[in-house]
N, C-alpha and C. Protein backbone atom coordinates (compact mmCIF):
# COMPACT_ATOMS: atom_id res chain seq x y z
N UNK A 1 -26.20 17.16 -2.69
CA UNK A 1 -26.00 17.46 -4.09
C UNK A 1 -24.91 18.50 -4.25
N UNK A 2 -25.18 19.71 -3.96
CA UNK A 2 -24.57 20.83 -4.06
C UNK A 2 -23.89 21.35 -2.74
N UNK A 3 -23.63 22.72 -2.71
CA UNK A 3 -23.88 23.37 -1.45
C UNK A 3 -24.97 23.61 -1.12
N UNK A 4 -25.99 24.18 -1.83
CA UNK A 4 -27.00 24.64 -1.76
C UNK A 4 -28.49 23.23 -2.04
N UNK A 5 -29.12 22.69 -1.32
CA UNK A 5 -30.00 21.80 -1.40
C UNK A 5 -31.45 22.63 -2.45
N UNK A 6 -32.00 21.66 -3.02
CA UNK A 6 -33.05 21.93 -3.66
C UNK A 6 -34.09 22.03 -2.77
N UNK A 7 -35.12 23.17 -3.18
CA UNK A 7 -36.39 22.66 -2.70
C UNK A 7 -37.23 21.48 -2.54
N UNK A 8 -37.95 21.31 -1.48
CA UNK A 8 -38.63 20.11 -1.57
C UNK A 8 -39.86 20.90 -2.31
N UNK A 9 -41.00 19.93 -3.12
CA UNK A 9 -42.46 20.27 -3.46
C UNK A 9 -43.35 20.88 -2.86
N UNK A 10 -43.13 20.67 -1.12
CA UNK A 10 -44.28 21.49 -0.55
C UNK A 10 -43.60 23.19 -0.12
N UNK A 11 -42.13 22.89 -0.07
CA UNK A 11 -41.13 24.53 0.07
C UNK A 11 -41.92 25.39 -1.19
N UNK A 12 -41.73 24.32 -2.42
CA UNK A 12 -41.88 25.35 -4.33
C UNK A 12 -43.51 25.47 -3.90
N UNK A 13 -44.18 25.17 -3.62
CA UNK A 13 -45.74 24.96 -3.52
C UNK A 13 -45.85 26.75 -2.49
N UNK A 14 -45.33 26.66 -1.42
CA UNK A 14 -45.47 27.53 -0.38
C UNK A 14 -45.07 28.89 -1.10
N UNK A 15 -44.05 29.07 -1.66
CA UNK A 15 -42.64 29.85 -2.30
C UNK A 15 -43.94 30.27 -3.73
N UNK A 16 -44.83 29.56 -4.52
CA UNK A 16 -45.21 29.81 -5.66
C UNK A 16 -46.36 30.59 -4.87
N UNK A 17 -47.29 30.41 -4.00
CA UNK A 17 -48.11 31.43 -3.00
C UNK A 17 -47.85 32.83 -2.90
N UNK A 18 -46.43 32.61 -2.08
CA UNK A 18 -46.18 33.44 -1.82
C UNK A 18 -45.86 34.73 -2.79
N UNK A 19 -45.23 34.18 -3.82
CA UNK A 19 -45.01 35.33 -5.10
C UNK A 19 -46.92 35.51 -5.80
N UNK A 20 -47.53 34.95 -5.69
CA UNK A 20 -48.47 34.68 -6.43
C UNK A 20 -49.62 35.63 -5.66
N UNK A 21 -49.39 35.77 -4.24
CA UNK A 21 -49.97 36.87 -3.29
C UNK A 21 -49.67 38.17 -3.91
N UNK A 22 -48.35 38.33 -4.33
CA UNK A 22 -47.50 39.54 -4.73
C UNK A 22 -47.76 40.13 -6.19
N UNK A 23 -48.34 39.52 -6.95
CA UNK A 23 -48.74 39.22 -8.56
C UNK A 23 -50.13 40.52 -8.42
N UNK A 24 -50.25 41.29 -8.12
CA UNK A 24 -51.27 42.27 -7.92
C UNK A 24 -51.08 43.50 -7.64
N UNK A 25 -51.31 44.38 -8.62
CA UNK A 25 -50.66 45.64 -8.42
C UNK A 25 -51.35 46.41 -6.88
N UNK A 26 -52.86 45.97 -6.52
CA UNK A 26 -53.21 46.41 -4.97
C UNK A 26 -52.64 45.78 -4.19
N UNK A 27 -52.10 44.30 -4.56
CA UNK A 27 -51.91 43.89 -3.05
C UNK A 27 -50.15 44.43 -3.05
N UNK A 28 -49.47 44.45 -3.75
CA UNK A 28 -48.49 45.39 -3.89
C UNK A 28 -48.64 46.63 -2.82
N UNK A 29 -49.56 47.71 -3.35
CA UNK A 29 -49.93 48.67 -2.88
C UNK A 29 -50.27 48.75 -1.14
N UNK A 30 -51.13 47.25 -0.94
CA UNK A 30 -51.34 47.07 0.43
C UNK A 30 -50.53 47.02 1.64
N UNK A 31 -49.29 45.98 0.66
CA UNK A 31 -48.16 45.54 0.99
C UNK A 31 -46.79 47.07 1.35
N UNK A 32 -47.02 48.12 0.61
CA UNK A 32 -46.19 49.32 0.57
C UNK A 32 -46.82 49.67 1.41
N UNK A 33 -48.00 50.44 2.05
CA UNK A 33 -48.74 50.97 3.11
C UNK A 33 -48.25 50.59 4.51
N UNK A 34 -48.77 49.08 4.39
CA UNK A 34 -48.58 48.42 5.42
C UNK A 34 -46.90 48.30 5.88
N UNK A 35 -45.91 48.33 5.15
CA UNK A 35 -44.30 49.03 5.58
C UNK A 35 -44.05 49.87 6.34
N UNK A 36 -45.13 50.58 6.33
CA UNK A 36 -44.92 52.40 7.21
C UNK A 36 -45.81 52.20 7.98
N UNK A 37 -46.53 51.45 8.52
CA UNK A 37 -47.24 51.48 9.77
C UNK A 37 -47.14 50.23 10.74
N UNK A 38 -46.93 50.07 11.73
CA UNK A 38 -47.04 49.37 12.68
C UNK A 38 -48.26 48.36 12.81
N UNK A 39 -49.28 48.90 12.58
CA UNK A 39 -50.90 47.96 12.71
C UNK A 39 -51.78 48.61 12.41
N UNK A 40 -52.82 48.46 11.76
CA UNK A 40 -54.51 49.57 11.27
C UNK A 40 -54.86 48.45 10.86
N UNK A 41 -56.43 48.92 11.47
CA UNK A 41 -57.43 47.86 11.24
C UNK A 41 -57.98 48.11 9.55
N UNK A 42 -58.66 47.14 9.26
CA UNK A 42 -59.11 46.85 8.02
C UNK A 42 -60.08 48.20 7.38
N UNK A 43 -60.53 48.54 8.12
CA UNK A 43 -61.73 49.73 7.69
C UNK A 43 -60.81 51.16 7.54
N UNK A 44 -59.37 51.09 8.31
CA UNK A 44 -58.56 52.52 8.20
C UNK A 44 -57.97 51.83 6.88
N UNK A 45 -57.39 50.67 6.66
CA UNK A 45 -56.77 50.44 5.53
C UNK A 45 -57.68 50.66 4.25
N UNK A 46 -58.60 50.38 4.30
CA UNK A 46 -59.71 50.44 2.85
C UNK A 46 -60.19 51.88 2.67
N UNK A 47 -59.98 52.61 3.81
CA UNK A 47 -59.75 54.27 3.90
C UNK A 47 -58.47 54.98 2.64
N UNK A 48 -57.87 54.67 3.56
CA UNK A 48 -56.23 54.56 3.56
C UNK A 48 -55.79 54.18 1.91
N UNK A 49 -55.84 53.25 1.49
CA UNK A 49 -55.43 52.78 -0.41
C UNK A 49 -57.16 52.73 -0.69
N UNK A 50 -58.20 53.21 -0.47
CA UNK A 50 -58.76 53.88 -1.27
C UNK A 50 -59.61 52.76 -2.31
N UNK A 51 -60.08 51.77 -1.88
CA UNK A 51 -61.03 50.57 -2.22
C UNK A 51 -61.92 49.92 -0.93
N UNK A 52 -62.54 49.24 -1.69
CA UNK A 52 -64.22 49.19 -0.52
C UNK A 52 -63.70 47.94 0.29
N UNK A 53 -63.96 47.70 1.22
CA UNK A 53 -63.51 46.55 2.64
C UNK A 53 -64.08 45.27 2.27
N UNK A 54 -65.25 44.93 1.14
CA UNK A 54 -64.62 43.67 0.96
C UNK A 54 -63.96 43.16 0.09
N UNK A 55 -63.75 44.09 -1.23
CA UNK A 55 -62.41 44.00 -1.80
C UNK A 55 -60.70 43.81 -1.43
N UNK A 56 -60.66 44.77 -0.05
CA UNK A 56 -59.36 44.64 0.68
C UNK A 56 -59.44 43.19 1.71
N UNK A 57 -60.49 42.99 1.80
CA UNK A 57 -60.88 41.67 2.12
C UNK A 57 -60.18 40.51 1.60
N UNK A 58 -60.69 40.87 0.70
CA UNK A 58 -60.45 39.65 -0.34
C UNK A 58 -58.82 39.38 -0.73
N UNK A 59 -58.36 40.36 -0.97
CA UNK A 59 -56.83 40.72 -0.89
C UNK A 59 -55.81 40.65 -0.39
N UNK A 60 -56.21 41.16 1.33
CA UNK A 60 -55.58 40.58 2.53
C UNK A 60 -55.75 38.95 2.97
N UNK A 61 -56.60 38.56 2.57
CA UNK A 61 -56.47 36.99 2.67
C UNK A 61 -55.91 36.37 1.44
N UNK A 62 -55.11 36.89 -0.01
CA UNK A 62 -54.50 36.14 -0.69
C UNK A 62 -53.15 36.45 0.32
N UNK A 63 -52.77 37.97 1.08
CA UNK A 63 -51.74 38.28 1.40
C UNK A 63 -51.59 37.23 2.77
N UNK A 64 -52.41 36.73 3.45
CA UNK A 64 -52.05 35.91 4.41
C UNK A 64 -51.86 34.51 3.99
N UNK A 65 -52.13 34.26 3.05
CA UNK A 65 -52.04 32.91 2.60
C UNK A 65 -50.77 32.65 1.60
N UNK A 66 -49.99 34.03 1.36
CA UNK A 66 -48.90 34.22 1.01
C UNK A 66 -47.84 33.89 2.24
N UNK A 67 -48.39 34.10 3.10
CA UNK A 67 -47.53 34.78 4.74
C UNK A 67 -47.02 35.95 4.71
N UNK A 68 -47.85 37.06 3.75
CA UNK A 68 -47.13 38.24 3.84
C UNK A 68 -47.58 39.40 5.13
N UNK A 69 -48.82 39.20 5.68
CA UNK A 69 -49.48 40.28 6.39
C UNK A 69 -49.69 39.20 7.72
N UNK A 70 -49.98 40.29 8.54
CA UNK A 70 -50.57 39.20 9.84
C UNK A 70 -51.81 39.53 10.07
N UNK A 71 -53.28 39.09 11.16
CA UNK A 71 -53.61 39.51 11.02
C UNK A 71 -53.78 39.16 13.03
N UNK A 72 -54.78 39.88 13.48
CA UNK A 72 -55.51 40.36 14.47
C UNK A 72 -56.46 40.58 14.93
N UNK A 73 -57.00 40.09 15.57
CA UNK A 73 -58.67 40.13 15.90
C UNK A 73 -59.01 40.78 17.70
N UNK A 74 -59.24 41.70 17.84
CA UNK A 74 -59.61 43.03 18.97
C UNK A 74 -61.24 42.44 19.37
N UNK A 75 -62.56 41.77 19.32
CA UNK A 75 -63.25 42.66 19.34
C UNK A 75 -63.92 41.75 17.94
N UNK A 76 -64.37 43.10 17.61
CA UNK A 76 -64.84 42.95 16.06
C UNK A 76 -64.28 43.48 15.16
N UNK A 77 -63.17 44.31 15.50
CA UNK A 77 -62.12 44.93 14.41
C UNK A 77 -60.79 44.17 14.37
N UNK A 78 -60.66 43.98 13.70
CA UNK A 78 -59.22 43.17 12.88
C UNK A 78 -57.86 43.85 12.17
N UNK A 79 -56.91 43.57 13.23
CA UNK A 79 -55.78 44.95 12.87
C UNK A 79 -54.82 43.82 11.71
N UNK A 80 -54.45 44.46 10.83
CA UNK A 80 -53.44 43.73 10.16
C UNK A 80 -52.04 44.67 10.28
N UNK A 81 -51.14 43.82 9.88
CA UNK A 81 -49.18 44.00 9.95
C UNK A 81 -48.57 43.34 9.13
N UNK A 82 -47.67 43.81 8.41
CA UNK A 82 -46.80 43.16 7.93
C UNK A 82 -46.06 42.36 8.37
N UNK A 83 -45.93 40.92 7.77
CA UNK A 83 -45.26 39.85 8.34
C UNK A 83 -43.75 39.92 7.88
N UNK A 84 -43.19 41.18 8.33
CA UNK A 84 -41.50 41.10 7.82
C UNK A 84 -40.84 39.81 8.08
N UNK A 85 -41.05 39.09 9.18
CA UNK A 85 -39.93 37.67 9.01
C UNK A 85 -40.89 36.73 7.95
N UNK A 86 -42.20 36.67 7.77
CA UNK A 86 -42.24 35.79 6.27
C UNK A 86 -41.53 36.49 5.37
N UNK A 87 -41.38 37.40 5.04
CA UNK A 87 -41.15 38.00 3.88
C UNK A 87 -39.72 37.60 3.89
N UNK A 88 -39.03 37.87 5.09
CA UNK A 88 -37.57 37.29 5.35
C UNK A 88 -37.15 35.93 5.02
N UNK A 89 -38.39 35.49 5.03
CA UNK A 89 -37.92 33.60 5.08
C UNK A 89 -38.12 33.55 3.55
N UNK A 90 -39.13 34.05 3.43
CA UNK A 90 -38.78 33.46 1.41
C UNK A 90 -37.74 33.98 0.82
N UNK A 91 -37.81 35.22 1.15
CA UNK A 91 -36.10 36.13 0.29
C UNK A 91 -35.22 35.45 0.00
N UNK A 92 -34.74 34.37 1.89
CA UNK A 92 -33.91 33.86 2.30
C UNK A 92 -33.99 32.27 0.97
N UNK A 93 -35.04 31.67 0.80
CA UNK A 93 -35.45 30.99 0.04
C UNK A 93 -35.54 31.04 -1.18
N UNK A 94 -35.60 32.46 -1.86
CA UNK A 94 -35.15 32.46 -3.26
C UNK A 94 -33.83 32.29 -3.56
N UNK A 95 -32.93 33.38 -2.00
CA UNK A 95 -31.82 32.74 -2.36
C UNK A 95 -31.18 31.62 -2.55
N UNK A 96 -31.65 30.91 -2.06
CA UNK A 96 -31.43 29.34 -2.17
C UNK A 96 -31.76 28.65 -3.66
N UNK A 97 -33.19 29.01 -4.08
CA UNK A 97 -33.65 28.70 -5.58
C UNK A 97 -32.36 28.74 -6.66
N UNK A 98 -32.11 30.22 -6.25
CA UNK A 98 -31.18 30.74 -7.69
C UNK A 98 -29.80 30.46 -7.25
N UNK A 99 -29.49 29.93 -6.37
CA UNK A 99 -28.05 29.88 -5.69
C UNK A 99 -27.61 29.04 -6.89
N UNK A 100 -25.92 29.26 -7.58
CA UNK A 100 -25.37 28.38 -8.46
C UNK A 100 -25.09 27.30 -7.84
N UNK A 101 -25.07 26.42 -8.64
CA UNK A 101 -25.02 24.77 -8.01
C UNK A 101 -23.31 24.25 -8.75
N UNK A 102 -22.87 23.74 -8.75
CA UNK A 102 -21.59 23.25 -8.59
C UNK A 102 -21.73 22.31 -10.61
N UNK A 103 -22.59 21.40 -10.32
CA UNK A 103 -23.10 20.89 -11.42
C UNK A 103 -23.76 22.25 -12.71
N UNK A 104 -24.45 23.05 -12.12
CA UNK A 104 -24.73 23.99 -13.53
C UNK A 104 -23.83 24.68 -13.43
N UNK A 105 -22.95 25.01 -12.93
CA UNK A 105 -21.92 26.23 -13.65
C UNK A 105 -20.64 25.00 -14.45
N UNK A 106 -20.59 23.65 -14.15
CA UNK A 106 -20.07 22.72 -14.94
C UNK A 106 -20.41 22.81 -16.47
N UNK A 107 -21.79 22.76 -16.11
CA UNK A 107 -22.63 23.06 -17.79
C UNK A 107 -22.51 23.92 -18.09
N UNK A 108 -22.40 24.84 -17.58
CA UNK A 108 -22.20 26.56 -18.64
C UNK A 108 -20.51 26.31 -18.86
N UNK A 109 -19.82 25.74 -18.20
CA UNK A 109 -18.55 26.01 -18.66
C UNK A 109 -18.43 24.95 -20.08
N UNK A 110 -19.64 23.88 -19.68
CA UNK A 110 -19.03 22.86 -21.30
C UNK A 110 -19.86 23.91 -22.17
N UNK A 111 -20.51 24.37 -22.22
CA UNK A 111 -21.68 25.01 -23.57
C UNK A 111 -21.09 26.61 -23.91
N UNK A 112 -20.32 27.00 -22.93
CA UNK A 112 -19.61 27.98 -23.44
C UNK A 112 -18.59 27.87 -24.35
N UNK A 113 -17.76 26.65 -24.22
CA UNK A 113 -16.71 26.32 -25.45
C UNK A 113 -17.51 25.65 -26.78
N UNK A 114 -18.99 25.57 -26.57
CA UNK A 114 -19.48 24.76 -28.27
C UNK A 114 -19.27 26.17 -28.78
């Protein structure tokens, strides 16, 4: 089509997750924490931002189903991390979304002269 190819349905499907993980001012919050640390298990994190473990529970599994966090299993304690290369791959993927296409900047140039 373009330079830039469209998403396929299951890319926009994955891509709408992923922002949709992000749509939460805690998991936001989880998501900032988890930047500055390397790995902490679930019980230092619910310490840590200051809500009860199965709430952060609940949270960290919209964030993995985003692909934003990783997670880890020790044992019986469960370390989570930020998944910087998901986070890399969608970025990389919005850029693509919003990339100008050859055909719409055609159209803004006809609708700019009406």
């Amino acid at each position: 089509m373009g330079s830039s190819p469209l998403l396929s349905n299951p890319s926009l499907r994955e891509f709408r997750g992923h922002y949709q993980a992000l749509a939460s001012v805690t998991r936001l919050r989880i998501v900032q924490f988890l930047a500055g640390v390397p790995e902490i298990t679930v019980l230092e994190l619910a310490d840590a931002i200051g809500i009860s473990q199965p709430r952060l529970s609940w949270h960290l599994r919209m964030l993995r189903r985003g692909q934003l966090v990783r997670a880890r299993r020790v044992g019986r304690a469960v370390y989570y991390s930020l998944n910087r290369e998901g986070l890399n791959a969608f970025h990389r993927e919005l850029t693509t979304l919003i990339a100008p296409r050859p055909r719409v900047r055609a159209l803004q140039h006809e609708w700019s002269e009406v």
